[in-house]
N, C-alpha and C. Protein backbone atom coordinates (compact mmCIF):
# COMPACT_ATOMS: atom_id res chain seq x y z
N UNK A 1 32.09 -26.32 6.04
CA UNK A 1 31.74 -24.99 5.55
C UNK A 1 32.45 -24.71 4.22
N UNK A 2 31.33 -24.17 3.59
CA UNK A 2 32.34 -23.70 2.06
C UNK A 2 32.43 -22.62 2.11
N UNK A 3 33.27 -21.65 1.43
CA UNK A 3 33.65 -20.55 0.98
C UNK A 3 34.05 -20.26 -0.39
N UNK A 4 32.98 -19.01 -1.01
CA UNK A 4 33.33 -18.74 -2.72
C UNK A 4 34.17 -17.23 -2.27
N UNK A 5 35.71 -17.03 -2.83
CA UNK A 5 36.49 -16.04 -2.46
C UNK A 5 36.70 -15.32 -3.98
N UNK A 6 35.62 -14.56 -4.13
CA UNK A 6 35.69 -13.67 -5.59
C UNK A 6 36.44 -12.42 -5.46
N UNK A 7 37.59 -12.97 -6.58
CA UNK A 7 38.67 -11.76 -7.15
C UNK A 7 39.04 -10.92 -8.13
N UNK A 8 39.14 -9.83 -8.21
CA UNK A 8 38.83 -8.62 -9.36
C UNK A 8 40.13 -8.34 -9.36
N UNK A 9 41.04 -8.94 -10.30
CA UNK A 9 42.13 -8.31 -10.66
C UNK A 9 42.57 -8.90 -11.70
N UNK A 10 43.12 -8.29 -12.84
CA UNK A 10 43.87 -8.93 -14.17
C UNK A 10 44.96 -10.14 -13.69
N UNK A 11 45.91 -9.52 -12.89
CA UNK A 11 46.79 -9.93 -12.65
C UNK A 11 47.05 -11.21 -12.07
N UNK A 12 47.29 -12.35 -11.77
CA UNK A 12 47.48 -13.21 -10.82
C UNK A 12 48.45 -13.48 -10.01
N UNK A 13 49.30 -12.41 -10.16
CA UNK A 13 50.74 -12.35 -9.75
C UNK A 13 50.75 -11.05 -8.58
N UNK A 14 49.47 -10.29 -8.72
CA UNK A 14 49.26 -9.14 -7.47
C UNK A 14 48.69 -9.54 -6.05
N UNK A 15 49.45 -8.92 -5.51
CA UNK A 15 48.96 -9.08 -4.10
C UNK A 15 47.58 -8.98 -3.35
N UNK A 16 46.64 -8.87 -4.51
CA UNK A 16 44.62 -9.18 -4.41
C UNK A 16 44.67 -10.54 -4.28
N UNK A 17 45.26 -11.18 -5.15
CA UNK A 17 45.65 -12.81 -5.82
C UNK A 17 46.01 -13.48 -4.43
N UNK A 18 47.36 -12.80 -3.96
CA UNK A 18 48.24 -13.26 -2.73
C UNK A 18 47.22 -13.59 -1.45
N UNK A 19 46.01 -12.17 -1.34
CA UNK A 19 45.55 -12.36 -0.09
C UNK A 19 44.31 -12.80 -0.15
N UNK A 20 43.67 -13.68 -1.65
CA UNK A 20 42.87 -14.31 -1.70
C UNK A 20 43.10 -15.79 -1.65
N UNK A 21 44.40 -16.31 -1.89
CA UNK A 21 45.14 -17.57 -1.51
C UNK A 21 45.08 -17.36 0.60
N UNK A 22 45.67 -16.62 0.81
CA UNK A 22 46.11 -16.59 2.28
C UNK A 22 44.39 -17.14 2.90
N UNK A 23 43.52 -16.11 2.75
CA UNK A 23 41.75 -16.71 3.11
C UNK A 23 41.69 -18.14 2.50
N UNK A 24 42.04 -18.47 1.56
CA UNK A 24 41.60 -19.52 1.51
C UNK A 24 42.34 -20.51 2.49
N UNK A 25 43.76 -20.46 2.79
CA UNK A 25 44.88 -21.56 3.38
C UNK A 25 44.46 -21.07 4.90
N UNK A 26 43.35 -19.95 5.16
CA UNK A 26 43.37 -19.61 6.96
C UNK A 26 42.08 -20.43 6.86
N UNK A 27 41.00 -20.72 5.98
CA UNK A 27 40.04 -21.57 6.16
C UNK A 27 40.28 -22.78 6.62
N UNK A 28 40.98 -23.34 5.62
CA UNK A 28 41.67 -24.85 5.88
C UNK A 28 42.02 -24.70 6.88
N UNK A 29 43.30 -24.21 7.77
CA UNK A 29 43.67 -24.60 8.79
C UNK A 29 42.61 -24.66 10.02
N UNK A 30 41.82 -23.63 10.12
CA UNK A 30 40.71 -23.35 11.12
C UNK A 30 39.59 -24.75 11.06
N UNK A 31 39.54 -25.14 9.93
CA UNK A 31 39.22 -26.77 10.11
C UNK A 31 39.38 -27.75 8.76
N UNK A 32 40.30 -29.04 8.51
CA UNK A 32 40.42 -29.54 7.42
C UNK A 32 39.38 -29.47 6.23
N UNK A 33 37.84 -30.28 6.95
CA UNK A 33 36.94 -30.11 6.25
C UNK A 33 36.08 -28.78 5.66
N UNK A 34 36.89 -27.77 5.94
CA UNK A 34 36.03 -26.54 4.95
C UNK A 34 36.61 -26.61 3.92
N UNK A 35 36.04 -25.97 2.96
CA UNK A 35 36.04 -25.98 1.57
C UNK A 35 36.34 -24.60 0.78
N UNK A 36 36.56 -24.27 -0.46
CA UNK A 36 36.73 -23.07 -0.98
C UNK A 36 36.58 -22.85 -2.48
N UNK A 37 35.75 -22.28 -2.92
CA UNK A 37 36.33 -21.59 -4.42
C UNK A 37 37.04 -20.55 -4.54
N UNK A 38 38.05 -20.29 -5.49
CA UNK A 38 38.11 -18.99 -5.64
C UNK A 38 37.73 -18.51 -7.44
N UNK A 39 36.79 -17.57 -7.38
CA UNK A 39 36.22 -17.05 -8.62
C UNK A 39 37.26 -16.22 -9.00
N UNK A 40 38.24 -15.86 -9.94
CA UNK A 40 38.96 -15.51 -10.85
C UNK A 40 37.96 -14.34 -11.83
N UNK A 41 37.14 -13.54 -11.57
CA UNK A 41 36.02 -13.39 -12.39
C UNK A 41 36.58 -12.24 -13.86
N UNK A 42 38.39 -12.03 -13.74
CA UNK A 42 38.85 -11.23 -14.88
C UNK A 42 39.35 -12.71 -15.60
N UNK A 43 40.15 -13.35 -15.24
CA UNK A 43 40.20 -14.63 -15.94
C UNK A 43 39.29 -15.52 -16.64
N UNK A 44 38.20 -15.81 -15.87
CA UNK A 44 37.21 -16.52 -16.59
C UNK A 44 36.54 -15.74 -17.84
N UNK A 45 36.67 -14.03 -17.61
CA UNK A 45 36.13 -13.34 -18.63
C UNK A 45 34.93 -13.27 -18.73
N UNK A 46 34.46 -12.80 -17.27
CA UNK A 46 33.33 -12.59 -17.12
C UNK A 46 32.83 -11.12 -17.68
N UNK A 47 31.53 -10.86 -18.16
CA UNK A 47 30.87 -9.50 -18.91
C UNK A 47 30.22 -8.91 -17.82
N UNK A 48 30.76 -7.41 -17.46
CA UNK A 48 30.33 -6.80 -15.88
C UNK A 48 29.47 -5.61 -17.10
N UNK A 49 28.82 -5.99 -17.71
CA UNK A 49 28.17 -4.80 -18.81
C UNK A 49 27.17 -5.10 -18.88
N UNK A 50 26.16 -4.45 -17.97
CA UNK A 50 24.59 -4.48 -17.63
C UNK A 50 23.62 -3.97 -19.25
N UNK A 51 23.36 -5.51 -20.05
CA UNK A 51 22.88 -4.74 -21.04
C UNK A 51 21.43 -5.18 -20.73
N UNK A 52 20.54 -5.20 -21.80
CA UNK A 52 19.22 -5.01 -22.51
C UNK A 52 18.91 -6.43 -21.81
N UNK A 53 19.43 -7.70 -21.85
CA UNK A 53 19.37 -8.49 -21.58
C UNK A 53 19.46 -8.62 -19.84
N UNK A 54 19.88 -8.03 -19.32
CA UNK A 54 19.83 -7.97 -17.58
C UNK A 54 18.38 -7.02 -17.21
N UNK A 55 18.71 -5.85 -17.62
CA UNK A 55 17.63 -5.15 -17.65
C UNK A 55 16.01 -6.02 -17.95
N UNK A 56 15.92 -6.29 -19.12
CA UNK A 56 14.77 -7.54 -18.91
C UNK A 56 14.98 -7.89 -17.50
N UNK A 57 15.73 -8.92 -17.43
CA UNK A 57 15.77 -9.46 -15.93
C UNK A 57 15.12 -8.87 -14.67
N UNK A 58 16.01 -7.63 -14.61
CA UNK A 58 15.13 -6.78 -13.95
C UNK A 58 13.71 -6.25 -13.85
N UNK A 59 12.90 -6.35 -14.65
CA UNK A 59 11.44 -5.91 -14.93
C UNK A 59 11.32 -7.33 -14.85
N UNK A 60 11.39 -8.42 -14.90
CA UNK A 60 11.37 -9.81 -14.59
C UNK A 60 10.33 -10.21 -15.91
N UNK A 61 11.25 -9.68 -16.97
CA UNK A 61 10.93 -10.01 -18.56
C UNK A 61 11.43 -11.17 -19.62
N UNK A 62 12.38 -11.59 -18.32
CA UNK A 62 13.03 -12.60 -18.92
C UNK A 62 14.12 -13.35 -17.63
N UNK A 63 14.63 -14.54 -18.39
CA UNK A 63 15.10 -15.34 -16.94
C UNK A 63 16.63 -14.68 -16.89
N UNK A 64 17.81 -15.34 -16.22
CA UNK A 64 18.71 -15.13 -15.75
C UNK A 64 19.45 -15.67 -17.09
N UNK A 65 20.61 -14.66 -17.84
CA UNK A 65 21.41 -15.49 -18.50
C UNK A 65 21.95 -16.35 -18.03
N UNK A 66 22.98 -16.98 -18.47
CA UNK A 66 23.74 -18.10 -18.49
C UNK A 66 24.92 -17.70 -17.16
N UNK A 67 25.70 -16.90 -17.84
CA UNK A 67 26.68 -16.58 -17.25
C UNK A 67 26.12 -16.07 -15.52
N UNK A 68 25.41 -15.32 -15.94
CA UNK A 68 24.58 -14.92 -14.42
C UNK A 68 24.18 -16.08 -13.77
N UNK A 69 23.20 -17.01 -13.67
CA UNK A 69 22.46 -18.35 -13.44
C UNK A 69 24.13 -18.59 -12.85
N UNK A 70 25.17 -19.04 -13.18
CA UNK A 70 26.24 -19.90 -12.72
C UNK A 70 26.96 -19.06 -11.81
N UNK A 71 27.15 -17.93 -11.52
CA UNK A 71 27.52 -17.06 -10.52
C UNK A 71 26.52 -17.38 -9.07
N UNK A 72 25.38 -17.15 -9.82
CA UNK A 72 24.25 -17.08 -8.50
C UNK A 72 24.68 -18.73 -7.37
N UNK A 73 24.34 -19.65 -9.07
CA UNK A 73 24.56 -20.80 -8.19
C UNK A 73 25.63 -20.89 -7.51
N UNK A 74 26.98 -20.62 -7.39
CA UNK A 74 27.95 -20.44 -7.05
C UNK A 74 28.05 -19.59 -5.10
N UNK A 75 27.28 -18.70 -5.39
CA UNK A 75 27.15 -17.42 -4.40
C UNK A 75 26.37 -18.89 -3.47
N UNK A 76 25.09 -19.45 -4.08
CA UNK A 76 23.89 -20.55 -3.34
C UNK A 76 24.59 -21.44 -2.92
N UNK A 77 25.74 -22.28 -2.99
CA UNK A 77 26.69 -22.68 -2.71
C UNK A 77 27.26 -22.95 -1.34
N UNK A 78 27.64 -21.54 -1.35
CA UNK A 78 28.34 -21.10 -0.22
C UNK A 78 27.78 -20.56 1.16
N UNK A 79 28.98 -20.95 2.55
CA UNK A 79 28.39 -20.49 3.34
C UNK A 79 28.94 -18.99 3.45
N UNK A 80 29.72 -18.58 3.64
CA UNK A 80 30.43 -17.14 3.27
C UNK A 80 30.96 -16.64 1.61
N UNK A 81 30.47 -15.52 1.23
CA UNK A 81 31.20 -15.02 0.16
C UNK A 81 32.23 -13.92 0.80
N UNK A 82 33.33 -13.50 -0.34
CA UNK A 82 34.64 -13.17 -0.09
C UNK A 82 34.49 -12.24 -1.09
N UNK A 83 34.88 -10.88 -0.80
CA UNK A 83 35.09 -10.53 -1.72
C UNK A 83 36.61 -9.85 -1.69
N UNK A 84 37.59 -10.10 -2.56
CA UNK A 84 38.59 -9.46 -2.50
C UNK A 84 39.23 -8.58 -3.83
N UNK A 85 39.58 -7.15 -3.94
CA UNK A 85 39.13 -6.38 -4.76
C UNK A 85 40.31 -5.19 -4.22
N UNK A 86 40.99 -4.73 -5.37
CA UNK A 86 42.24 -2.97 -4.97
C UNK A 86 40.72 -1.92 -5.26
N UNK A 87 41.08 -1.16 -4.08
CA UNK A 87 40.25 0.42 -4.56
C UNK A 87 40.89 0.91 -5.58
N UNK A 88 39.84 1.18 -6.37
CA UNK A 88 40.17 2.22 -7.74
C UNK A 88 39.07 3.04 -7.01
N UNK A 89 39.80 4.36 -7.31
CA UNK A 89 38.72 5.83 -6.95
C UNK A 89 37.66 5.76 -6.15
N UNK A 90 38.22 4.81 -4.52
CA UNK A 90 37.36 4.94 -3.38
C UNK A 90 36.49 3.83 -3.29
N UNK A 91 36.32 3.03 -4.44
CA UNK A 91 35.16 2.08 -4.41
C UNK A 91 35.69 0.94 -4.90
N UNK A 92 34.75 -0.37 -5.55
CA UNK A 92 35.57 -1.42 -6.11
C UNK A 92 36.01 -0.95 -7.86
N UNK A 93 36.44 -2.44 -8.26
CA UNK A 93 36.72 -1.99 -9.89
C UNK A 93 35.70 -2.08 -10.39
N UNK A 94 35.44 -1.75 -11.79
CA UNK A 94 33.99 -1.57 -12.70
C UNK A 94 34.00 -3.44 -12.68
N UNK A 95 35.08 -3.90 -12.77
CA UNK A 95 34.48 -5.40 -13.20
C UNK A 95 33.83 -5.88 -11.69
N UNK A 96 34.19 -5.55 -10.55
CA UNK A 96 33.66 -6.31 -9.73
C UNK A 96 32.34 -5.71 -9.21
N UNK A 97 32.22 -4.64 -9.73
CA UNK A 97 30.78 -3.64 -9.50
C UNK A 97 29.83 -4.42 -10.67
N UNK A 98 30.26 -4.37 -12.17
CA UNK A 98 29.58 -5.38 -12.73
C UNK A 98 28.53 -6.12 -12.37
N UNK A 99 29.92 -7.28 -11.71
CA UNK A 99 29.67 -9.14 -11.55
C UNK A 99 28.18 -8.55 -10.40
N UNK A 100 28.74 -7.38 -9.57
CA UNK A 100 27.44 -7.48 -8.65
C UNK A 100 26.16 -6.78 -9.31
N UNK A 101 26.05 -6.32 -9.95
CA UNK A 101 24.90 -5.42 -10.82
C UNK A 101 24.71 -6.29 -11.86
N UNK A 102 24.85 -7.90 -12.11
CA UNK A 102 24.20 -8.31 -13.05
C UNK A 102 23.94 -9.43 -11.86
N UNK A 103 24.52 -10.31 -11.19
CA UNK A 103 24.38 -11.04 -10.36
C UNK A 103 23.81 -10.84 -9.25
N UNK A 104 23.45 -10.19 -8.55
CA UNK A 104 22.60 -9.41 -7.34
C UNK A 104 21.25 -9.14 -8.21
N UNK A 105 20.30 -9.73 -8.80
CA UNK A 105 19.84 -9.43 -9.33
C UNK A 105 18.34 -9.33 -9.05
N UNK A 106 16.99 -9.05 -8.98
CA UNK A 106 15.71 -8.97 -9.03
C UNK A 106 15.85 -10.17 -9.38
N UNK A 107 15.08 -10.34 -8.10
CA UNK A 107 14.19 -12.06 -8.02
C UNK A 107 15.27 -12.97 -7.75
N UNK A 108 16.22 -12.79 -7.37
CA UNK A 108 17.46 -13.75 -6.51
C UNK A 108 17.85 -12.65 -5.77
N UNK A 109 18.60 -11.78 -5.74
CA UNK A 109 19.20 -10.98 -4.21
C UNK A 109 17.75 -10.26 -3.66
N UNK A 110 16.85 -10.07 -4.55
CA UNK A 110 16.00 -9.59 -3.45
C UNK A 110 14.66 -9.35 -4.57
N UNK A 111 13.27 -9.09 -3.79
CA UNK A 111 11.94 -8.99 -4.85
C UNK A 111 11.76 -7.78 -5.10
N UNK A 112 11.39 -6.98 -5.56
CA UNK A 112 11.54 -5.62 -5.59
C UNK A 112 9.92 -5.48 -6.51
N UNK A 113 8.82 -5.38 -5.89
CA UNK A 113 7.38 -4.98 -7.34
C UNK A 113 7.39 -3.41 -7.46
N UNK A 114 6.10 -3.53 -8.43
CA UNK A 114 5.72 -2.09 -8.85
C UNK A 114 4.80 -1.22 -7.52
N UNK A 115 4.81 -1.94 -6.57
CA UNK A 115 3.77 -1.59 -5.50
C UNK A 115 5.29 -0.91 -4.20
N UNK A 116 6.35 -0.67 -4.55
CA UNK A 116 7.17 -0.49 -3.77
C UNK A 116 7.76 -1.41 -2.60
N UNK A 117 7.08 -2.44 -2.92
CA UNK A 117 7.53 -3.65 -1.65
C UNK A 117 8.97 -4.19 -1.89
N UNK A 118 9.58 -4.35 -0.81
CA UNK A 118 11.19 -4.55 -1.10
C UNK A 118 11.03 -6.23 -0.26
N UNK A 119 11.27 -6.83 -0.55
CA UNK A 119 11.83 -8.24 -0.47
C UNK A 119 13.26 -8.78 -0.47
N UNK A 120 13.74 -8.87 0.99
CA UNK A 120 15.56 -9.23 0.64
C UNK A 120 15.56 -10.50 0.96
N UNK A 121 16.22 -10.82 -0.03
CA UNK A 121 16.06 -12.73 -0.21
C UNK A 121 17.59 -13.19 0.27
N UNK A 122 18.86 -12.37 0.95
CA UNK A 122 20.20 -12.82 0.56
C UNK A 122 20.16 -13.06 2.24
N UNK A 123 18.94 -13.32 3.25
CA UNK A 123 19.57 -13.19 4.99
C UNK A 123 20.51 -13.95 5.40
N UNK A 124 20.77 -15.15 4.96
CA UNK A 124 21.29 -16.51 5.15
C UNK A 124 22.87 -15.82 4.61
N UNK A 125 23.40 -15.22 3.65
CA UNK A 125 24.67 -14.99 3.56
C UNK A 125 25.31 -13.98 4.46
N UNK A 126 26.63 -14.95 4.60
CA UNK A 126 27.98 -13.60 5.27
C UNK A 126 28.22 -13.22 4.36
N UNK A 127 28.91 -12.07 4.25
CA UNK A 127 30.14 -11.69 3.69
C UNK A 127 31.31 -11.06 4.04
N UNK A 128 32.55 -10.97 3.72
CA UNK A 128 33.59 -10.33 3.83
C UNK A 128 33.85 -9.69 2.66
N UNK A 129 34.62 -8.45 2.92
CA UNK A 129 34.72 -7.53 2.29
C UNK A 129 36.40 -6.93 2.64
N UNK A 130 37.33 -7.21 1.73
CA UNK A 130 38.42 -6.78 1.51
C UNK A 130 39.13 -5.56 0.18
N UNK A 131 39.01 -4.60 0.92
CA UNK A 131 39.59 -3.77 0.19
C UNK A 131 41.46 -3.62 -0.06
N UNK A 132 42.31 -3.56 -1.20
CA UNK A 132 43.24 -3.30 -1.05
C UNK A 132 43.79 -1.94 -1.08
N UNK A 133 43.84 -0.63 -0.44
CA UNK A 133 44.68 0.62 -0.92
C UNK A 133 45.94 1.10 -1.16
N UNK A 134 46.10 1.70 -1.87
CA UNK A 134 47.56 2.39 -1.56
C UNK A 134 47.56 3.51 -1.25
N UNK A 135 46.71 4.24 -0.46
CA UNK A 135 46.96 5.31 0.23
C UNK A 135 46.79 4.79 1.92
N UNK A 136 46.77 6.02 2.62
CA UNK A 136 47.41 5.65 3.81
C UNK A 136 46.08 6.03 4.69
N UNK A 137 45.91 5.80 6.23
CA UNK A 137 44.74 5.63 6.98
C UNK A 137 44.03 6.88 7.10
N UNK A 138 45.09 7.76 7.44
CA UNK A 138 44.59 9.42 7.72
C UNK A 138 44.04 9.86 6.35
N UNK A 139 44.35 8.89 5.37
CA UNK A 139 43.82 9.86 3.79
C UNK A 139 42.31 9.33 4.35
N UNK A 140 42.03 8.08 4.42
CA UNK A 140 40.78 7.56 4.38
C UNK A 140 40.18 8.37 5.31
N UNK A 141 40.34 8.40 6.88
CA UNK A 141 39.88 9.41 7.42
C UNK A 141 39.68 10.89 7.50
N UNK A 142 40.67 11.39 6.99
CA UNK A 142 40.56 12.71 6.62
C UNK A 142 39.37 13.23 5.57
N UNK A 143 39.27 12.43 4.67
CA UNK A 143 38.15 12.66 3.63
C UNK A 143 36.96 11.95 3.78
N UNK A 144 36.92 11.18 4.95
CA UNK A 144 35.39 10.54 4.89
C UNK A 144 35.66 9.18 3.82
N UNK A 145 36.41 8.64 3.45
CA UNK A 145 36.63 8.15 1.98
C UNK A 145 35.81 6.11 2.60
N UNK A 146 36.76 5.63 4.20
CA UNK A 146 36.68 4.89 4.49
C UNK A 146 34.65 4.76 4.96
N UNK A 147 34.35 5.79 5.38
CA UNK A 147 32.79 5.23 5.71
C UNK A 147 31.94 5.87 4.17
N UNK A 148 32.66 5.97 3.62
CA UNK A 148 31.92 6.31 2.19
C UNK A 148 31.76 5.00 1.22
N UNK A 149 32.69 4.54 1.45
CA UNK A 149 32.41 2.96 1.06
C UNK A 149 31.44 1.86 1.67
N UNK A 150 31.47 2.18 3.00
CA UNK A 150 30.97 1.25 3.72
C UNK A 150 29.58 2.06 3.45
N UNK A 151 29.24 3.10 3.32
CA UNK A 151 27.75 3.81 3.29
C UNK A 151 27.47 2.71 1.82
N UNK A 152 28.38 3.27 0.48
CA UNK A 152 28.09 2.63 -0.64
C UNK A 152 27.72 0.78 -1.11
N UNK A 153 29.00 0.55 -0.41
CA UNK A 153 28.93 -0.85 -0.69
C UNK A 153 28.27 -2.00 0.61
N UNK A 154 28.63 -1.60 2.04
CA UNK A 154 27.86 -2.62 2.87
C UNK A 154 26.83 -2.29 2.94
N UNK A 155 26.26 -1.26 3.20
CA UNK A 155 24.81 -0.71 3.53
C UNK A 155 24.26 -0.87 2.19
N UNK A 156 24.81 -0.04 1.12
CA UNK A 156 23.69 0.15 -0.59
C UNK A 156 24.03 -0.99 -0.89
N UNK A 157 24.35 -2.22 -0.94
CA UNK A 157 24.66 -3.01 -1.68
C UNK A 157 24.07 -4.29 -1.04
N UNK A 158 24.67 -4.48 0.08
CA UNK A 158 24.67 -5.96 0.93
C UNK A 158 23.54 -5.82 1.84
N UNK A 159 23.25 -4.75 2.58
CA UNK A 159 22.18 -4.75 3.36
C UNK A 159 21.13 -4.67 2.64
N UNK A 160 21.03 -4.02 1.16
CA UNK A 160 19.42 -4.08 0.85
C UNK A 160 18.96 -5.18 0.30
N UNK A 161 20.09 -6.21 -0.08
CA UNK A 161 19.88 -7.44 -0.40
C UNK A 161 19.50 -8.56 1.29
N UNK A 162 19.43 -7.67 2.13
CA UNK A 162 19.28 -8.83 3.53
C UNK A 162 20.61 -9.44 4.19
N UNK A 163 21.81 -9.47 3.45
CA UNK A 163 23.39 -10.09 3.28
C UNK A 163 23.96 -9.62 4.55
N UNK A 164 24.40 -10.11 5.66
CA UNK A 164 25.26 -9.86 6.57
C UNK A 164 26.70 -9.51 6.31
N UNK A 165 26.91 -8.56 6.29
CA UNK A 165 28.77 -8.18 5.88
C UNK A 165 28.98 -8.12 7.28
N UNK A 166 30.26 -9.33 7.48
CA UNK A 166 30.89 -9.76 8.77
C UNK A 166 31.66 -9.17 9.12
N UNK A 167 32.72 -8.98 8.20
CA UNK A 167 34.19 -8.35 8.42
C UNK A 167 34.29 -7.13 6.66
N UNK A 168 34.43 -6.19 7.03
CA UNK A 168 34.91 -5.14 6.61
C UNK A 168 35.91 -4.47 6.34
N UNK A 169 37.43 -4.71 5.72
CA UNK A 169 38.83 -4.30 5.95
C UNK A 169 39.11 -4.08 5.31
N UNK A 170 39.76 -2.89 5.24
CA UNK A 170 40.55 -1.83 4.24
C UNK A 170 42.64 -2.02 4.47
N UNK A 171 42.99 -2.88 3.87
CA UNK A 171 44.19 -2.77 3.88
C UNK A 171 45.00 -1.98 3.23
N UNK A 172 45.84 -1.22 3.98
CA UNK A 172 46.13 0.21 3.03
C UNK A 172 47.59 0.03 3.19
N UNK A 173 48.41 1.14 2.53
CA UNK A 173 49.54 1.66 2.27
C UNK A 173 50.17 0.14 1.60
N UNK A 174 49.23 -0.27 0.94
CA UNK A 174 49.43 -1.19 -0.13
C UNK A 174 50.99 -1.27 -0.80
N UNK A 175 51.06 -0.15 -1.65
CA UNK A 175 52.13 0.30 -1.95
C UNK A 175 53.54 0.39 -1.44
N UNK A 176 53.64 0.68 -0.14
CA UNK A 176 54.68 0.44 0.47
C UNK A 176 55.04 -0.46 1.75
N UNK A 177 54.10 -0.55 2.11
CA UNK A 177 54.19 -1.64 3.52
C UNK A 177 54.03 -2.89 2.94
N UNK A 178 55.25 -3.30 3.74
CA UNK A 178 55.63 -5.02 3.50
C UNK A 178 54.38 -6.05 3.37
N UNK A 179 54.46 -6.55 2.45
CA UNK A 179 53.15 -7.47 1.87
C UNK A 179 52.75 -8.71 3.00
N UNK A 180 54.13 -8.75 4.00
CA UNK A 180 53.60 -10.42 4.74
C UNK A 180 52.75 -9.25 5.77
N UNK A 181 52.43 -8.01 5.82
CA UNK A 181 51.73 -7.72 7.34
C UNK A 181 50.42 -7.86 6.68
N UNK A 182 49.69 -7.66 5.31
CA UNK A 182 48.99 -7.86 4.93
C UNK A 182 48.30 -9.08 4.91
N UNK A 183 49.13 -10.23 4.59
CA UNK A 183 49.35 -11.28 4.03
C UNK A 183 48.86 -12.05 5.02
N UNK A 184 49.48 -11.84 6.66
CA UNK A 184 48.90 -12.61 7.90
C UNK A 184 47.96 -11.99 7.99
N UNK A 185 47.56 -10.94 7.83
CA UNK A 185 45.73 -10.32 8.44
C UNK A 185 45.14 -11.03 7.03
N UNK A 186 45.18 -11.67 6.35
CA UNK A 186 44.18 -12.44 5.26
C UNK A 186 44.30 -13.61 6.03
N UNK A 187 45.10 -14.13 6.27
CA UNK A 187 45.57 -15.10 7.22
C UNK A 187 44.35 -15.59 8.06
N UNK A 188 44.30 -14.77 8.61
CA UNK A 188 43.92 -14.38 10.10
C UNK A 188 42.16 -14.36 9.67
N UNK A 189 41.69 -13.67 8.94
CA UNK A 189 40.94 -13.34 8.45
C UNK A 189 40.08 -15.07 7.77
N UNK A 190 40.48 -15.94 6.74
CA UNK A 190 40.20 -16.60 6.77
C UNK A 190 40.38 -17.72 8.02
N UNK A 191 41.16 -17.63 9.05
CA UNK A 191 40.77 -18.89 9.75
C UNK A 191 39.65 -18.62 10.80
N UNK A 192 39.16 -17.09 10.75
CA UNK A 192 38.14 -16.78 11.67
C UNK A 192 36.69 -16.50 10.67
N UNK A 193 36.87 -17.19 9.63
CA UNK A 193 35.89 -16.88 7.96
C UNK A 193 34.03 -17.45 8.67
N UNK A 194 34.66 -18.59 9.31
CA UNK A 194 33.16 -19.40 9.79
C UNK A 194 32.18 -19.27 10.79
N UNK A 195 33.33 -18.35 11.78
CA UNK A 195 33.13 -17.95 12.84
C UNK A 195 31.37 -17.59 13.64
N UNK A 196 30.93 -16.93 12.47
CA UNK A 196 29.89 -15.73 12.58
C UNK A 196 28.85 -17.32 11.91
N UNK A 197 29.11 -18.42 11.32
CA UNK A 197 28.02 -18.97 10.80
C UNK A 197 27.42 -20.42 11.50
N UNK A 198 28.93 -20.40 12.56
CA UNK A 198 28.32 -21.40 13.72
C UNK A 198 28.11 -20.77 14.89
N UNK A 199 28.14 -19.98 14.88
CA UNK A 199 27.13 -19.11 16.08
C UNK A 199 25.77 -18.79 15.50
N UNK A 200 25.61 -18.55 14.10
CA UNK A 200 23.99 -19.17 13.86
C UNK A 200 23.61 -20.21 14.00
N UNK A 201 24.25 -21.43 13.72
CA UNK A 201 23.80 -22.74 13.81
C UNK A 201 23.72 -23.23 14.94
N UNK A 202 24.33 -22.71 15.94
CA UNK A 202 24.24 -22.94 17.38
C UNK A 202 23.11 -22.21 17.88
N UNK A 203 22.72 -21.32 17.63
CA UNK A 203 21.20 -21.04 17.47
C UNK A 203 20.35 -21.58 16.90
């Protein structure tokens, strides 16, 4: 089994970085032969700026740039995508909202015509979904903040593409709680990554 573990953070020295290493080292152990990328997508310097050129795409006026085309293949790849990402203002960062609004694109995540017919082409993918916060559980609950994401991003995002989001986790009080309790639930998290894709295949 492979795994592409895409990460939205400048930094490589932050603890997004930390618990996108940990998924990858809980894969491995859960069985030698799985596999992993991890997409770096502020490092590589990827462009999350939906211009004139995507848009074509979208009206299906033109093909997939470059940079897009090698993401997709990447995503085609894999048997689980990863996404690991800090909440900025409840949701992901603009770069990792981007990578998905040029890469999720008409005529690869899903068909979309002028006749209103929706076509989701993504059924075959898991995903995981890791949020990092630094606020605390009762904030998320108190404001609705935690199923406001999941309304936004698993449902508007992953479900209309067809995409199974497996695991869903909001690790919070970022800020002050000791990084290894985090650190083993990534842990944990990747060695149970495959879980959900040989119980399809066993079907």
């Amino acid at each position: 089994m492979h795994a592409l573990i895409v990460v939205a953070h400048h930094d490589p020295r932050s603890l997004t970085h930390s618990l996108a290493a940990q998924i990858a080292q809980g894969a491995l152990q859960s069985d030698a032969d799985n596999t992993y990328e991890i997409a770096d997508i502020s490092a590589q310097g990827f462009d999350p700026r939906f211009r004139a050129a995507d848009l074509a795409v979208h009206h299906r006026k033109a093909g997939f740039p470059a940079d897009v085309a090698a993401e997709q293949a990447r995503i085609d790849r894999a048997d689980a995508l990863v996404l690991v990402y800090p909440v900025y203002w409840w949701s992901m960062p603009a770069l990792l909202k981007g990578w998905i609004d040029r890469v999720f694109a008409n005529g690869w995540a899903f068909d979309f015509s002028s006749d209103a017919k929706l076509v989701k082409k993504l059924g075959h993918l898991r995903v995981h979904l890791v949020g990092v916060g630094g606020a605390d559980a009762g904030t998320y609950a108190r404001h609705g903040y935690a199923d406001a994401m999941k309304t936004q991003i698993d449902h508007g995002i992953f479900n209309y593409c067809g995409a199974r989001v497996v695991t869903s986790e909001l690790l919070l009080d970022s800020e002050i709680q000791a990084p290894q309790i985090h650190l083993k639930t990534a842990r944990d998290l990747g060695r149970n990554l495959f879980k959900s894709c040989e119980v399809t295949e066993a079907v």
